[in-house]
N, C-alpha and C. Protein backbone atom coordinates (compact mmCIF):
# COMPACT_ATOMS: atom_id res chain seq x y z
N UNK A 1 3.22 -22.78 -5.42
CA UNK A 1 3.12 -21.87 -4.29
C UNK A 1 4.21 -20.80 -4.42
N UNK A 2 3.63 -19.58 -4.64
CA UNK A 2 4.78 -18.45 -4.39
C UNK A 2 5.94 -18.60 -3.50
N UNK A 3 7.16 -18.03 -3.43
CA UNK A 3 7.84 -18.04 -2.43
C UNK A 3 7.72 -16.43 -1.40
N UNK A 4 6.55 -16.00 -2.08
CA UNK A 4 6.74 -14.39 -1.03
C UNK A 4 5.28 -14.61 -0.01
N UNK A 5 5.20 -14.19 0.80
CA UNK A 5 3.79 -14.19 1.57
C UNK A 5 2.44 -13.63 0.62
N UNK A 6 1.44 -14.64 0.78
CA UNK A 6 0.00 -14.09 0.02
C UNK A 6 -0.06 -12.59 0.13
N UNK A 7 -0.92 -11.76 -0.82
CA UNK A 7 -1.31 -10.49 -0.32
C UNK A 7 -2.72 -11.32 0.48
N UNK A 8 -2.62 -10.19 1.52
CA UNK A 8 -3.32 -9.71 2.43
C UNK A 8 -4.09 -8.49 2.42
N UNK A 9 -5.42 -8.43 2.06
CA UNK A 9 -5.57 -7.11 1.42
C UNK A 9 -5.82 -6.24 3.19
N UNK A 10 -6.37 -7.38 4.09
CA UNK A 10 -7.01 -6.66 5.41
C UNK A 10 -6.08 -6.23 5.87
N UNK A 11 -4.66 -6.92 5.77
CA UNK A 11 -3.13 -6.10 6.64
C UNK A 11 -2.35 -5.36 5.54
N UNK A 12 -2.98 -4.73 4.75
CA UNK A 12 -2.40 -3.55 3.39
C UNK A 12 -2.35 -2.45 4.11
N UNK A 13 -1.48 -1.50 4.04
CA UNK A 13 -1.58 -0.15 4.13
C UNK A 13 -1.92 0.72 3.48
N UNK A 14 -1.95 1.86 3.19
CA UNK A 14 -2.31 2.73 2.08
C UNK A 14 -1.09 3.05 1.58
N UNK A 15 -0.75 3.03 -0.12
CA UNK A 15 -0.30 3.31 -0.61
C UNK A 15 0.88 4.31 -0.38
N UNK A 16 0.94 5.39 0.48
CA UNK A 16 1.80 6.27 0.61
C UNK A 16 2.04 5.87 2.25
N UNK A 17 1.94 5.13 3.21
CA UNK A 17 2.45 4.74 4.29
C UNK A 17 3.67 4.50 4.56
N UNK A 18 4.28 3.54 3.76
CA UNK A 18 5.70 3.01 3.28
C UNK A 18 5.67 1.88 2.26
N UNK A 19 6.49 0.94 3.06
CA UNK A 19 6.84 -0.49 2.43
C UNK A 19 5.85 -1.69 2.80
N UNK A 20 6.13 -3.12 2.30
CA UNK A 20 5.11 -3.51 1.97
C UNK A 20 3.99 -3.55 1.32
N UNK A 21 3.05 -4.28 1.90
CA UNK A 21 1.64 -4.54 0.75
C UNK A 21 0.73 -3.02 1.14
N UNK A 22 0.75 -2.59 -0.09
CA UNK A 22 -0.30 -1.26 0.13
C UNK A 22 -1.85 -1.93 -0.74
N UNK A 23 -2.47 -0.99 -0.31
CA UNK A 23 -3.73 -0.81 -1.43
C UNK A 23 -3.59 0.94 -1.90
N UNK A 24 -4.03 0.84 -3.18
CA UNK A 24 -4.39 1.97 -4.70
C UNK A 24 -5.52 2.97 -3.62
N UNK A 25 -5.84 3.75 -3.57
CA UNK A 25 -7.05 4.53 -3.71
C UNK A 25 -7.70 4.37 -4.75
N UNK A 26 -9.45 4.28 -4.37
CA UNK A 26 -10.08 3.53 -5.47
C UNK A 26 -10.19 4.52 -6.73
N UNK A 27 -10.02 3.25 -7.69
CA UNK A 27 -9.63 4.41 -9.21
C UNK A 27 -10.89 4.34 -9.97
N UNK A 28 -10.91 5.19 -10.88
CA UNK A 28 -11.87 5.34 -12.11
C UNK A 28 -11.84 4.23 -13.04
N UNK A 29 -12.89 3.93 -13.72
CA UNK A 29 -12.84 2.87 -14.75
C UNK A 29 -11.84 3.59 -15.61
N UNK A 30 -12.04 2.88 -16.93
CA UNK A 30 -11.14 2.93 -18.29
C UNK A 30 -9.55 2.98 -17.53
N UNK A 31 -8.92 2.27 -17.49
CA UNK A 31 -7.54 2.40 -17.44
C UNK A 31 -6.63 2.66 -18.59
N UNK A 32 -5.80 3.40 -18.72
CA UNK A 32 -5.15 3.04 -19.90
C UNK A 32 -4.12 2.22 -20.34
N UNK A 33 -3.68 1.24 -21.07
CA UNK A 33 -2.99 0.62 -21.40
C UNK A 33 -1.85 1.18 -22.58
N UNK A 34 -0.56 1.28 -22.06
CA UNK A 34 0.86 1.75 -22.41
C UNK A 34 1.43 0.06 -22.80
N UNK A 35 1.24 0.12 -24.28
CA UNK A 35 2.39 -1.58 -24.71
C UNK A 35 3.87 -1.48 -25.14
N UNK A 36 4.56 -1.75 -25.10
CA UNK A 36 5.74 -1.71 -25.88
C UNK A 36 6.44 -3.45 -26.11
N UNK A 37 7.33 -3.58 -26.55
CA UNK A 37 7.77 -4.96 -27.28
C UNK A 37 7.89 -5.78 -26.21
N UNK A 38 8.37 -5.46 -24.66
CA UNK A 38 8.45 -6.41 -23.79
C UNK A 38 7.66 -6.39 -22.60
N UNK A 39 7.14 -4.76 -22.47
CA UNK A 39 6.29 -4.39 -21.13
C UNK A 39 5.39 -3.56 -21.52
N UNK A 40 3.92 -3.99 -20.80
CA UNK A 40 3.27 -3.25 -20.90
C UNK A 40 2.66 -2.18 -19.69
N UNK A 41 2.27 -1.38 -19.02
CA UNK A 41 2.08 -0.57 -18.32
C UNK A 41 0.70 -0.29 -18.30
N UNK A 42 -0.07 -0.21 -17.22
CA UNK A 42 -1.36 -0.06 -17.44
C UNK A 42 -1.49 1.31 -16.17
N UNK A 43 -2.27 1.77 -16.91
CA UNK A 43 -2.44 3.66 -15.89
C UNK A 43 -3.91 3.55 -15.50
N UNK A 44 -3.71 3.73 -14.33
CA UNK A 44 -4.57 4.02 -13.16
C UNK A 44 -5.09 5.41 -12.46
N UNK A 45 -6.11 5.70 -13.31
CA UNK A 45 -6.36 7.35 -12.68
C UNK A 45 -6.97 7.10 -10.65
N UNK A 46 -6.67 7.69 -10.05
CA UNK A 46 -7.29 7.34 -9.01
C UNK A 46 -8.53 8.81 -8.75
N UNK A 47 -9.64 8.25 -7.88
CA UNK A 47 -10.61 9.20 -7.66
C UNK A 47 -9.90 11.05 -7.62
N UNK A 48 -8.78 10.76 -6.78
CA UNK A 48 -8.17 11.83 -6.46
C UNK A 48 -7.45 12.93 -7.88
N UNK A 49 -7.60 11.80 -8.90
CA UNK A 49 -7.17 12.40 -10.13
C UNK A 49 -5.00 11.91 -10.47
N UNK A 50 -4.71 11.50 -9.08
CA UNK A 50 -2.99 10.89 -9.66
C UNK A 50 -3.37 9.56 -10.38
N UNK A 51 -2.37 9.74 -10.85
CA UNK A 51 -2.07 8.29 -12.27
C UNK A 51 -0.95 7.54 -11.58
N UNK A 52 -1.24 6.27 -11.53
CA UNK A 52 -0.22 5.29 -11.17
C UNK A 52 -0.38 4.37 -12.28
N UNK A 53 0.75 3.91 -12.58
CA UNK A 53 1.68 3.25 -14.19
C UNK A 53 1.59 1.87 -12.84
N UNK A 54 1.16 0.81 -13.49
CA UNK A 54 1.73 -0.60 -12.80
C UNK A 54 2.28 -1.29 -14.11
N UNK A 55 3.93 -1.67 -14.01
CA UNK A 55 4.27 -2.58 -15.07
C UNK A 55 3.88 -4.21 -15.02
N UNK A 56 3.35 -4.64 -16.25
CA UNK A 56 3.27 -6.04 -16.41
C UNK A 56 4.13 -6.23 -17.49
N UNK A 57 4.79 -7.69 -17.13
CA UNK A 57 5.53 -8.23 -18.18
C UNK A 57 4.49 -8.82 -19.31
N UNK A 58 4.82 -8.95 -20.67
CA UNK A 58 3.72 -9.79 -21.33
C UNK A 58 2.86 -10.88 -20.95
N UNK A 59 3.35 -12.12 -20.46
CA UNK A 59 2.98 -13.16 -19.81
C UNK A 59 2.07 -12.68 -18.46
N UNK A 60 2.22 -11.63 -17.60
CA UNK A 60 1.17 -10.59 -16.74
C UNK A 60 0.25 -10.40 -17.47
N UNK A 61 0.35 -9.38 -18.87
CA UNK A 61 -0.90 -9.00 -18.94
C UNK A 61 -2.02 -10.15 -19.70
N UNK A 62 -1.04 -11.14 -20.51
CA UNK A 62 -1.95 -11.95 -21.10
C UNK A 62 -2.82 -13.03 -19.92
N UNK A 63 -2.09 -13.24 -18.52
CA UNK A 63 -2.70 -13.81 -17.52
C UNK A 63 -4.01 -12.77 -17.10
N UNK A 64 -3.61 -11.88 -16.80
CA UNK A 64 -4.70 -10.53 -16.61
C UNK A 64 -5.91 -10.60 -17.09
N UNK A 65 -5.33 -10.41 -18.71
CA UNK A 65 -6.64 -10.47 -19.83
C UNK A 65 -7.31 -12.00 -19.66
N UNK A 66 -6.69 -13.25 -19.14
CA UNK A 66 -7.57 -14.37 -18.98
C UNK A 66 -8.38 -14.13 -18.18
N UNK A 67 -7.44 -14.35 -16.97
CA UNK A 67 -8.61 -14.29 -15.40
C UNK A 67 -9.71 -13.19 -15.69
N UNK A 68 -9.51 -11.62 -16.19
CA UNK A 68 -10.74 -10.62 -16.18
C UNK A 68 -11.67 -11.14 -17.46
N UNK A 69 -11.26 -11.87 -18.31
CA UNK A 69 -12.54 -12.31 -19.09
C UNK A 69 -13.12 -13.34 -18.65
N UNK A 70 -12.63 -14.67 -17.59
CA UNK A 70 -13.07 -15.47 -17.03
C UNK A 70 -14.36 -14.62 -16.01
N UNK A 71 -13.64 -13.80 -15.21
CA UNK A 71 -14.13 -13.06 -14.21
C UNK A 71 -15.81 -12.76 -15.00
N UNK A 72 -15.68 -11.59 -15.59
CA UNK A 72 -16.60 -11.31 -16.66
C UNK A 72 -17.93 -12.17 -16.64
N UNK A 73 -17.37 -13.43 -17.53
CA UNK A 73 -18.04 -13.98 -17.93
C UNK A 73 -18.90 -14.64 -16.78
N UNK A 74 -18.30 -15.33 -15.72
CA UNK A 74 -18.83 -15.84 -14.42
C UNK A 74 -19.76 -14.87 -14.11
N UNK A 75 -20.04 -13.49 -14.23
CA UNK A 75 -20.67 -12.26 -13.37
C UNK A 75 -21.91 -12.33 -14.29
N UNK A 76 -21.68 -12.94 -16.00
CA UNK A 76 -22.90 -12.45 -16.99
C UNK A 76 -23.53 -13.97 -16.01
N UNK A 77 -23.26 -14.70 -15.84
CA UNK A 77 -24.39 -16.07 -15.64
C UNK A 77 -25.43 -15.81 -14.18
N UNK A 78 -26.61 -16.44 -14.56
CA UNK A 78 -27.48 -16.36 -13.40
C UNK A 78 -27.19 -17.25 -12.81
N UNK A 79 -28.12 -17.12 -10.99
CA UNK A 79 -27.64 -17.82 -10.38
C UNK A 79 -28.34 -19.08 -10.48
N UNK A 80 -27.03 -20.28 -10.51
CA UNK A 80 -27.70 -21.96 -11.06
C UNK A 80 -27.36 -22.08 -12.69
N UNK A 81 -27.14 -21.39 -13.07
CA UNK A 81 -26.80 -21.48 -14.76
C UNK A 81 -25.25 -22.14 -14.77
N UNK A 82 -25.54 -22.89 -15.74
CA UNK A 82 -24.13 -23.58 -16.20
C UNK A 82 -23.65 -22.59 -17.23
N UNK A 83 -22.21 -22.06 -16.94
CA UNK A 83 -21.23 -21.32 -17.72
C UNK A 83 -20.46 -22.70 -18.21
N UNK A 84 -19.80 -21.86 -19.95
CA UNK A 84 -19.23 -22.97 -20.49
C UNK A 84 -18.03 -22.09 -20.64
């Protein structure tokens, strides 16, 4: 169990409100991914056209890359189909 409070996406603010949990304005596909030896950075165009950089540590993005290929894969199966 974390020690910070769950996000809450329904009590988020928008991004430029202040502090606390915000939500992004919804972004464009393709993100780009910025790696370097200890952090990687992934860029976020938003509809509006600004770029927001979110840093992940390695161990972030390799969790990332699990859960969204898990994700993925759960979305290719019909409904009642056993995923392996």
């Amino acid at each position: 169990m974390p020690d910070s409070p769950l996000f809450r996406p329904d009590q988020a603010k928008d991004a430029l409100e202040g502090e606390g949990d915000f939500l992004l304005p919804i972004c464009m596909p393709k993100p780009d991914l910025l790696m370097g030896e200890a952090l990687a950075v992934v860029v976020l165009t938003t509809v509006e056209g600004q770029r927001v950089g979110v840093p992940l540590g390695m161990q972030g993005l390799s969790d990332l890359h699990e859960v969204t290929h898990e994700a993925l894969r759960l979305l290719q199966a019909k409904d009642g189909d056993i995923v392996q």
